[in-house]
Protein backbone atom coordinates (compact mmCIF):
# COMPACT_ATOMS: atom_id res chain seq x y z
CA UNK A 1 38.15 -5.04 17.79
CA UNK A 2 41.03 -4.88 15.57
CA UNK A 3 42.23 -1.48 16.42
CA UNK A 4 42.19 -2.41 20.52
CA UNK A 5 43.96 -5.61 19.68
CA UNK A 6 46.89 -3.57 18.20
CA UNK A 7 46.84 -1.34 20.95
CA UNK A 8 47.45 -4.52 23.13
CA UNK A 9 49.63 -5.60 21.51
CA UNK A 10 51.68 -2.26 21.25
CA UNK A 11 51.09 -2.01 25.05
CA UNK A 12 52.72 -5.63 26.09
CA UNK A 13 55.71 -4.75 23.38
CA UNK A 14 56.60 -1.83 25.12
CA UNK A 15 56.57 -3.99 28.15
CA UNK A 16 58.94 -6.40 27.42
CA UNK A 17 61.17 -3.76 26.14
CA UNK A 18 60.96 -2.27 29.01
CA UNK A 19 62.35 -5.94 30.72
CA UNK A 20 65.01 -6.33 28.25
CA UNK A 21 66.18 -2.87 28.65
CA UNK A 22 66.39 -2.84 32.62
CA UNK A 23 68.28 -6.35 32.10
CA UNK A 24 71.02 -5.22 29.33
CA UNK A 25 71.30 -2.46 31.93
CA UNK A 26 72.19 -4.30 35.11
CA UNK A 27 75.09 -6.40 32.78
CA UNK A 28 76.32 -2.81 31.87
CA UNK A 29 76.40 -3.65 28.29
CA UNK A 30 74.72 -0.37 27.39
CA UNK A 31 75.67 3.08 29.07
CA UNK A 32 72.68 3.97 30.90
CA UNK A 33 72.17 7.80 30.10
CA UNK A 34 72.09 6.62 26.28
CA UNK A 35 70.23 3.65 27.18
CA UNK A 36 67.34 5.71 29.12
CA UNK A 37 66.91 8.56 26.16
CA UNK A 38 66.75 6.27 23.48
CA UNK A 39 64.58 3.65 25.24
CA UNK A 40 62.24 7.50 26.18
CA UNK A 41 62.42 8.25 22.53
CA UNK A 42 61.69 4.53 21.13
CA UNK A 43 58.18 4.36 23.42
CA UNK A 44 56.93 7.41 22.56
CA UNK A 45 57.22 6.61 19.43
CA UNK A 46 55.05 3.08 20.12
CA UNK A 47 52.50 4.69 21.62
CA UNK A 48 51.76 7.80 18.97
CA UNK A 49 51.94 4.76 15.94
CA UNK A 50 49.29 2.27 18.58
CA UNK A 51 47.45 5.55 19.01
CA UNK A 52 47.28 6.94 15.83
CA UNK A 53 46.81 3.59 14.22
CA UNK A 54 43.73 2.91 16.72
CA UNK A 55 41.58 6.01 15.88
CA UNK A 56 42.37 5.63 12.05
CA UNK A 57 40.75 1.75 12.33
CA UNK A 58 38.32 3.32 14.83
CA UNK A 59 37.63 6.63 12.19
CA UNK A 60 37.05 4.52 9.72
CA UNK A 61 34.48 1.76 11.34
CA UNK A 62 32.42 4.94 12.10
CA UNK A 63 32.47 6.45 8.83
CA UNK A 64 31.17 2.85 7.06
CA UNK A 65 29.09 2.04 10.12
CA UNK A 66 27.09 5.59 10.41
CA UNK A 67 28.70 8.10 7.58
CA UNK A 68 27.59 5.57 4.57
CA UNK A 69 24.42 6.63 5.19
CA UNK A 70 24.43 9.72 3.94
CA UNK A 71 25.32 8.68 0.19
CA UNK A 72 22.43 6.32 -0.07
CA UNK A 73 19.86 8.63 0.89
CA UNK A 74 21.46 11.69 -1.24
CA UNK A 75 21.40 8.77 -4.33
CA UNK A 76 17.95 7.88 -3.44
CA UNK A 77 16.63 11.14 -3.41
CA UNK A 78 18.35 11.82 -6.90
CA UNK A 79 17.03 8.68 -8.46
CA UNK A 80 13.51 9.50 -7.56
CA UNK A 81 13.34 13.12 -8.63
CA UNK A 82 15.74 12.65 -11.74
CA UNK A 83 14.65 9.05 -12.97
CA UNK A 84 10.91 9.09 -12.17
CA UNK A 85 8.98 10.28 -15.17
CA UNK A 86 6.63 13.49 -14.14
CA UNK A 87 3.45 11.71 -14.93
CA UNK A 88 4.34 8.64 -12.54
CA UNK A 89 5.33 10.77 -9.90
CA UNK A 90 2.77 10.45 -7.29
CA UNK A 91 1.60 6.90 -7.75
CA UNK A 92 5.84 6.10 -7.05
CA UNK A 93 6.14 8.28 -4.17
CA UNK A 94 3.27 6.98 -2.69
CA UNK A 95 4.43 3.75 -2.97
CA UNK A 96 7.84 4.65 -1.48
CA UNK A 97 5.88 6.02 1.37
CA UNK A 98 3.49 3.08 2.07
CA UNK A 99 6.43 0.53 1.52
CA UNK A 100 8.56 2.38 4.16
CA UNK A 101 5.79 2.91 6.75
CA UNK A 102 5.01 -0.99 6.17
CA UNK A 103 8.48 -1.94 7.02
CA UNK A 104 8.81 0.30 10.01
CA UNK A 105 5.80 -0.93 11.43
CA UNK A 106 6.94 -4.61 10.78
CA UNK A 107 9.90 -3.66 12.44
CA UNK A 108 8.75 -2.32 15.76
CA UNK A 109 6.41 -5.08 15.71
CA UNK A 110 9.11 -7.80 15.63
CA UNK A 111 11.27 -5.64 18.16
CA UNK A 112 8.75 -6.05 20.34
CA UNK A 113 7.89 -9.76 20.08
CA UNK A 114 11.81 -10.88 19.60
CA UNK A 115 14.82 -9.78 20.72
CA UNK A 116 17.83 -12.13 21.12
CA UNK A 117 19.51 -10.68 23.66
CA UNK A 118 19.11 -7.75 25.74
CA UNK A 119 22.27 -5.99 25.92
CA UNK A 120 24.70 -5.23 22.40
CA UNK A 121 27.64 -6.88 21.69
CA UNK A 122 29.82 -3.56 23.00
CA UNK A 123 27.82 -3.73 25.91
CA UNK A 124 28.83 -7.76 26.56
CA UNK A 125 31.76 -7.03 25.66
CA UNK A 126 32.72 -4.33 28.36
CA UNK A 127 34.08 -1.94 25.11
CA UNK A 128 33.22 1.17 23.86
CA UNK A 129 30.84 1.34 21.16
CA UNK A 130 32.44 2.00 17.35
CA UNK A 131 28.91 3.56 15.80
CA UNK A 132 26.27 5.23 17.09
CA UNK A 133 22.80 3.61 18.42
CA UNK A 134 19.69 3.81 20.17
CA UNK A 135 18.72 3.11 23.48
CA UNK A 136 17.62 -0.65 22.86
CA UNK A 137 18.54 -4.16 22.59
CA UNK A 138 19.04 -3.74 18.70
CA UNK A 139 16.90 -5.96 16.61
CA UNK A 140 16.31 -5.27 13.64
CA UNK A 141 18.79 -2.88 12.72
CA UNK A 142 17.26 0.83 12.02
CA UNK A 143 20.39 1.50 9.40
CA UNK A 144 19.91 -1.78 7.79
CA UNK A 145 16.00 -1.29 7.35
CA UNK A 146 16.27 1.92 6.51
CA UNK A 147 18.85 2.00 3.99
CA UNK A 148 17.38 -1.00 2.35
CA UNK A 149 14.37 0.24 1.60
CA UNK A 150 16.23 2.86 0.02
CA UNK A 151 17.54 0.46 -2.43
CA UNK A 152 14.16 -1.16 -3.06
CA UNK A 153 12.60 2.31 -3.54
CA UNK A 154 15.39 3.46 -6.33
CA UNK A 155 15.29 -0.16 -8.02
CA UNK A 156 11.36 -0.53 -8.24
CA UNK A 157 10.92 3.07 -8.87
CA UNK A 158 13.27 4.19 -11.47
CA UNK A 159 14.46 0.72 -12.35
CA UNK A 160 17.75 2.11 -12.46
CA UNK A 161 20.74 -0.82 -12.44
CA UNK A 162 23.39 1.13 -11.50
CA UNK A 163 22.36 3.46 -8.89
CA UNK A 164 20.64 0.27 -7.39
CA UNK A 165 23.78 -1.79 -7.53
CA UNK A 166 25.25 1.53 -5.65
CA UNK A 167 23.17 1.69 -3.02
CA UNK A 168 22.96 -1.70 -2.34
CA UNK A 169 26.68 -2.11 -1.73
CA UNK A 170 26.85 1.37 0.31
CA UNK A 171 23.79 -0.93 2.89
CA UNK A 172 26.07 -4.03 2.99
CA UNK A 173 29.17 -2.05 3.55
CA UNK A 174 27.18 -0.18 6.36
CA UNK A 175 25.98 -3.19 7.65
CA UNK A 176 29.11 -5.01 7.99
CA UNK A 177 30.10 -1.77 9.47
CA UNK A 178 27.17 -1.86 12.49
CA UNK A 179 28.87 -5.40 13.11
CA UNK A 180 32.55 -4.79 13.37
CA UNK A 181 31.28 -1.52 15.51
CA UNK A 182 29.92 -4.21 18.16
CA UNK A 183 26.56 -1.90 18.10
CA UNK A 184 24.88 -5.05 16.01
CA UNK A 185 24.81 -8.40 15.85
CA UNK A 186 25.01 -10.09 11.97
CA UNK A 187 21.19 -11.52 13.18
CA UNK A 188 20.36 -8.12 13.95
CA UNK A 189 21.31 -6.65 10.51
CA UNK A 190 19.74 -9.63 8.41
CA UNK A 191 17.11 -9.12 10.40
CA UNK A 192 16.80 -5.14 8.92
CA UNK A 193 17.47 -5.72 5.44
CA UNK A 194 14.49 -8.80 5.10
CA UNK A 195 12.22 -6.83 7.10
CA UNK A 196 12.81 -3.81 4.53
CA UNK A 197 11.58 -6.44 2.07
CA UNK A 198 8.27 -6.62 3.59
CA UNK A 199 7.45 -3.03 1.89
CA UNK A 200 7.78 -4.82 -1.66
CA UNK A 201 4.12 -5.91 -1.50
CA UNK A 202 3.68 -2.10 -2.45
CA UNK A 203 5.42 -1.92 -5.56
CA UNK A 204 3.85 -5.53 -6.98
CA UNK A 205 0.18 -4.05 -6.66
CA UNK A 206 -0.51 -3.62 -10.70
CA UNK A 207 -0.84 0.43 -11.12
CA UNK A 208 -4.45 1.25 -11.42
CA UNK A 209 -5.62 2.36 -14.71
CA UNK A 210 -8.64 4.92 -15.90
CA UNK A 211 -11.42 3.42 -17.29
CA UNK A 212 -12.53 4.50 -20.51
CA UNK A 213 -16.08 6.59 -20.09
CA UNK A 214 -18.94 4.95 -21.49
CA UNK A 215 -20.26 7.08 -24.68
CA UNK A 216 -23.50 8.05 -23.52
């Protein structure tokens, strides 16, 4: 990731200073008691800026990755209590329900039958992971499916452009976030957001209307 690379690369700086410093000091160029403080001071200071600079990167994966969440479902929620009319209410909410439960089903179902590899990237990779994650190989994505189908439920239930267009580029943010926090693969988060899609067969079905009573 980029913030270990960094660290790395702060690490094998501090080496060769380290080299340079011990040679300057056996041709007596520098006075060693000056040469020792300042070299103390200068790699302290290289390893609070590595450090600091890792858990910002590492701060900030997490909080697209896993903290993202939390604005689409507090913009989903609004959408479908502020934007769907009182008289609709039930027939979208059920819908939002059945289109959800459809897609988790879908999901489990093709976690089951397909997974493309049995260990995460983090976990191939011998690092720690960036986000946080379930005990299993990963595919399909939970925060991809999940915050998808948030999108689909504010778009085909309020029909609101906006706060679709919101939420939709809060889920590609977060998944782009599960990737570069090596707890997903870019299959894996594909993967979520098309099997999401799956729960659009409930908001197609034409809304059923009251037929007129017969005058007797």
């Amino acid at each position: 990731m980029q913030g270990t690379c960094f660290l790395h690369r702060c690490q094998y700086s501090i080496r060769l200073d380290i080299l340079s410093c011990s040679t300057l000091r056996g041709v007596g160029r520098i006075p060693v008691g000056r040469m020792v403080k300042s070299h103390a001071a200068f790699i302290l200071r290289i390893r609070h800026e590595c450090y600091t600079r890792d858990m910002d990167i590492q701060t900030l994966i997490k909080l697209v990755a896993d903290g993202l969440v939390v604005p689409v479902v507090l913009l989903g929620i609004y959408a479908l209590i502020r934007h769907v009319p009182r008289a609709k209410k039930y027939d979208v909410y059920t819908r939002v329900l059945m289109a959800g439960l459809t897609a988790y089903v879908v999901a489990k179902i093709a976690g089951l039958l397909y997974q493309p590899t049995t260990l995460r990237p983090f976990e191939l990779m011998g690092v720690e992971a960036g986000a946080s994650f379930l005990n299993n190989p990963g595919f399909p994505s939970d925060h991809a499916l999940f915050t998808m189908a948030i999108v689909l439920a504010i778009w085909f239930g309020t029909r609101q452009r906006k706060l679709s267009v919101a939420a939709l580029i809060m889920t590609l943010l977060v998944a782009i976030g599960r990737v570069v926090a090596l707890v997903h693969t870019p299959l894996d988060v594909v993967g979520g957001i098309l099997i999401a899609c799956t729960g659009i067969v409930w908001y197609i079905f034409p809304r059923p209307t009251k037929r007129p009573k017969s005058a007797k």
